[in-house]
C-alpha atoms as a PDB file:
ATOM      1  CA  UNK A   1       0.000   0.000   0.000  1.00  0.00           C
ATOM      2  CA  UNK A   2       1.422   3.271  -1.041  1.00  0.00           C
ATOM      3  CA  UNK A   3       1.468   6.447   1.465  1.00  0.00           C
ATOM      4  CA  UNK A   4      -1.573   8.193  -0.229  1.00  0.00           C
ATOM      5  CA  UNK A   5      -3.245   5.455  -0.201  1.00  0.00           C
ATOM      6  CA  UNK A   6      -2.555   4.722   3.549  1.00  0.00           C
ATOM      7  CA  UNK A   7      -2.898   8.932   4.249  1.00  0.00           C
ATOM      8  CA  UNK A   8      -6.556   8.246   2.177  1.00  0.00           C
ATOM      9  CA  UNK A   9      -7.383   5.452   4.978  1.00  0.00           C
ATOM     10  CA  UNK A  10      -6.491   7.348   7.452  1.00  0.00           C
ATOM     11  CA  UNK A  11      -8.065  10.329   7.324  1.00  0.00           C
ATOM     12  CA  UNK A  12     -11.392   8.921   6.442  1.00  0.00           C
ATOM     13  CA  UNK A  13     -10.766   6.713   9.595  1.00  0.00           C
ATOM     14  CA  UNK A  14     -10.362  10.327  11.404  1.00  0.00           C
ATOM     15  CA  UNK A  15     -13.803  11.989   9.861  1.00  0.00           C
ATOM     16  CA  UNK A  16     -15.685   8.372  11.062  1.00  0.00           C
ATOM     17  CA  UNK A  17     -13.957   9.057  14.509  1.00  0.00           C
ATOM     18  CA  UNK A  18     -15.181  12.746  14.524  1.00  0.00           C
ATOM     19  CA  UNK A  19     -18.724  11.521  13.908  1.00  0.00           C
ATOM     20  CA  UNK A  20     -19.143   8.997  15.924  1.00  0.00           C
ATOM     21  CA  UNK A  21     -18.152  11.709  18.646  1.00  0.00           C
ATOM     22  CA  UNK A  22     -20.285  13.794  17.613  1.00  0.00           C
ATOM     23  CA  UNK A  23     -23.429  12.165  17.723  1.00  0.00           C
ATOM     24  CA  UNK A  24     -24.139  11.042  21.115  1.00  0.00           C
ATOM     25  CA  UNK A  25     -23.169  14.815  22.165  1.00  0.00           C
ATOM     26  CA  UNK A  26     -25.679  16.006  19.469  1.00  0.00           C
ATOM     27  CA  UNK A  27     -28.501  13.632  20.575  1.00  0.00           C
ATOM     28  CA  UNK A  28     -28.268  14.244  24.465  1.00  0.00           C
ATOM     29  CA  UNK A  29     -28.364  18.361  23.449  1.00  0.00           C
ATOM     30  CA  UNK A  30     -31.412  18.129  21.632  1.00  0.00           C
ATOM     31  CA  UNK A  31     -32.802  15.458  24.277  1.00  0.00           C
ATOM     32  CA  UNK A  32     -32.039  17.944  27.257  1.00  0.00           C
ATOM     33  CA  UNK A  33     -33.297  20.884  25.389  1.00  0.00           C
ATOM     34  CA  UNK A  34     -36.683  19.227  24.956  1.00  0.00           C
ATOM     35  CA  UNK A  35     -37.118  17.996  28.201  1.00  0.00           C
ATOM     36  CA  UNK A  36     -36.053  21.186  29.719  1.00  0.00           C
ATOM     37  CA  UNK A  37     -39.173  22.597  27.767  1.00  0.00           C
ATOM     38  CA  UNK A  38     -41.508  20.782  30.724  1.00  0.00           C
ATOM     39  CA  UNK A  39     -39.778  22.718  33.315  1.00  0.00           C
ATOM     40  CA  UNK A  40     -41.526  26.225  34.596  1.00  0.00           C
ATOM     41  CA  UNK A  41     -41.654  28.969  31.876  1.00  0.00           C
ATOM     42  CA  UNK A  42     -39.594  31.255  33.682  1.00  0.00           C
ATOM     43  CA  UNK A  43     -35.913  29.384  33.454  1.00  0.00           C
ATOM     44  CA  UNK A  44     -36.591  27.487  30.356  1.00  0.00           C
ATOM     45  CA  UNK A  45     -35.187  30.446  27.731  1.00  0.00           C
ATOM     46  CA  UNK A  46     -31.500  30.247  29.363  1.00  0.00           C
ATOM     47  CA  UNK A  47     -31.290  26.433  29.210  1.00  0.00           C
ATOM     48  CA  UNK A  48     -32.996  25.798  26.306  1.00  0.00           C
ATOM     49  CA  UNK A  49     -31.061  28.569  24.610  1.00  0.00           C
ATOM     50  CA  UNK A  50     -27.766  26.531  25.959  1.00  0.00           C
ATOM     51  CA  UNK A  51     -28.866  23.442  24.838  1.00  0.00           C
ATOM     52  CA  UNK A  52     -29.495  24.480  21.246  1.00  0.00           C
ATOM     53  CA  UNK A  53     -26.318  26.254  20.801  1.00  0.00           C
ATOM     54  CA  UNK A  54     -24.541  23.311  22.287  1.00  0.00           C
ATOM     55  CA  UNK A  55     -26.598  21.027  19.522  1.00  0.00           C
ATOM     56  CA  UNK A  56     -25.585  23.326  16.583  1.00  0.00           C
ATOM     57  CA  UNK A  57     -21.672  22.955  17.577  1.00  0.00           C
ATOM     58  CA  UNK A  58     -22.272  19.288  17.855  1.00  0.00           C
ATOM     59  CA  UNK A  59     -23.646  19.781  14.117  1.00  0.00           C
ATOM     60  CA  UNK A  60     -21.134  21.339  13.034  1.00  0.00           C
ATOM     61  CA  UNK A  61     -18.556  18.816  14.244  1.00  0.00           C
ATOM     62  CA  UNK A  62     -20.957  15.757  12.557  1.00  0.00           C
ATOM     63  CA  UNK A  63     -20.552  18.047   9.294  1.00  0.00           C
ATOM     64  CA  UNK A  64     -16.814  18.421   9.378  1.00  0.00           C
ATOM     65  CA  UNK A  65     -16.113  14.800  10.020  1.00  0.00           C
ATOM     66  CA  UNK A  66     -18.580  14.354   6.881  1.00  0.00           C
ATOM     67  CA  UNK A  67     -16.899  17.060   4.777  1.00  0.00           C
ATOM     68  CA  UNK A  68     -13.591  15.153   6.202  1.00  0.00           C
ATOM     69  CA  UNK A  69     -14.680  11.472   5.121  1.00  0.00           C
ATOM     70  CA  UNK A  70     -16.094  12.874   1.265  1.00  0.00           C
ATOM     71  CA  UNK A  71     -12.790  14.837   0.567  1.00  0.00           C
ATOM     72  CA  UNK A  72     -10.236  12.571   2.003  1.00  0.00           C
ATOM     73  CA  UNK A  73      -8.695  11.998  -1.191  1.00  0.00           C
ATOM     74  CA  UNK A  74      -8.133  15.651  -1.784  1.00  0.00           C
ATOM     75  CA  UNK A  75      -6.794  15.967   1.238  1.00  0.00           C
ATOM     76  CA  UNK A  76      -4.296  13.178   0.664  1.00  0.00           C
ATOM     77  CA  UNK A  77      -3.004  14.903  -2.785  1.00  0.00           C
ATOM     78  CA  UNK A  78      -2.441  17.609  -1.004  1.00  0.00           C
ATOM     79  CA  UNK A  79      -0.086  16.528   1.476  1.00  0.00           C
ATOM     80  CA  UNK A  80       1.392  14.140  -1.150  1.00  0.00           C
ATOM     81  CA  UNK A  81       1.852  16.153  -3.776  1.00  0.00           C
ATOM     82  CA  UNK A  82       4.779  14.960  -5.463  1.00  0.00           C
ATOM     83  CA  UNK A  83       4.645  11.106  -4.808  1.00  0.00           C
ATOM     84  CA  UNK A  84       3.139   9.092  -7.520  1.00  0.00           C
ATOM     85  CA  UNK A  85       0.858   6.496  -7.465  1.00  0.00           C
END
């Protein structure tokens, strides 16, 4: 196996690791956040508020590790630029 194609394994095994990382984080924000909508009306903005933004990072980590996993080979042509295959 050549190093592009090992860099290619590799960093598609790092987007599936940022992922799976992601999604039990994401899940448990947007499970708080809608249980903390039973609690009394006055608290519920801050925590709710929290909860979301926390969800959205969580997102945005599940999308990297995505954009991560579909582009790996570009990636890997980058950093090997001058070996060939």
């Amino acid at each position: 196996m050549k190093s592009k194609q090992l860099a290619n394994v590799l960093i598609k095994i790092i987007g599936l690791y940022i992922c799976l990382c992601a999604i039990p984080n994401l899940i448990a924000g947007i499970l708080v956040g809608l249980s903390s909508l039973g609690w009394s009306k006055t608290d519920t903005t801050g925590i709710v508020m929290r909860m979301v933004s926390y969800s959205i990072g969580y997102a945005v980590q599940a999308a990297v590790g995505i954009f991560i996993i579909a582009k790996s080979r570009k990636v890997a042509e980058f950093f090997f630029k001058n070996e060939d295959e």
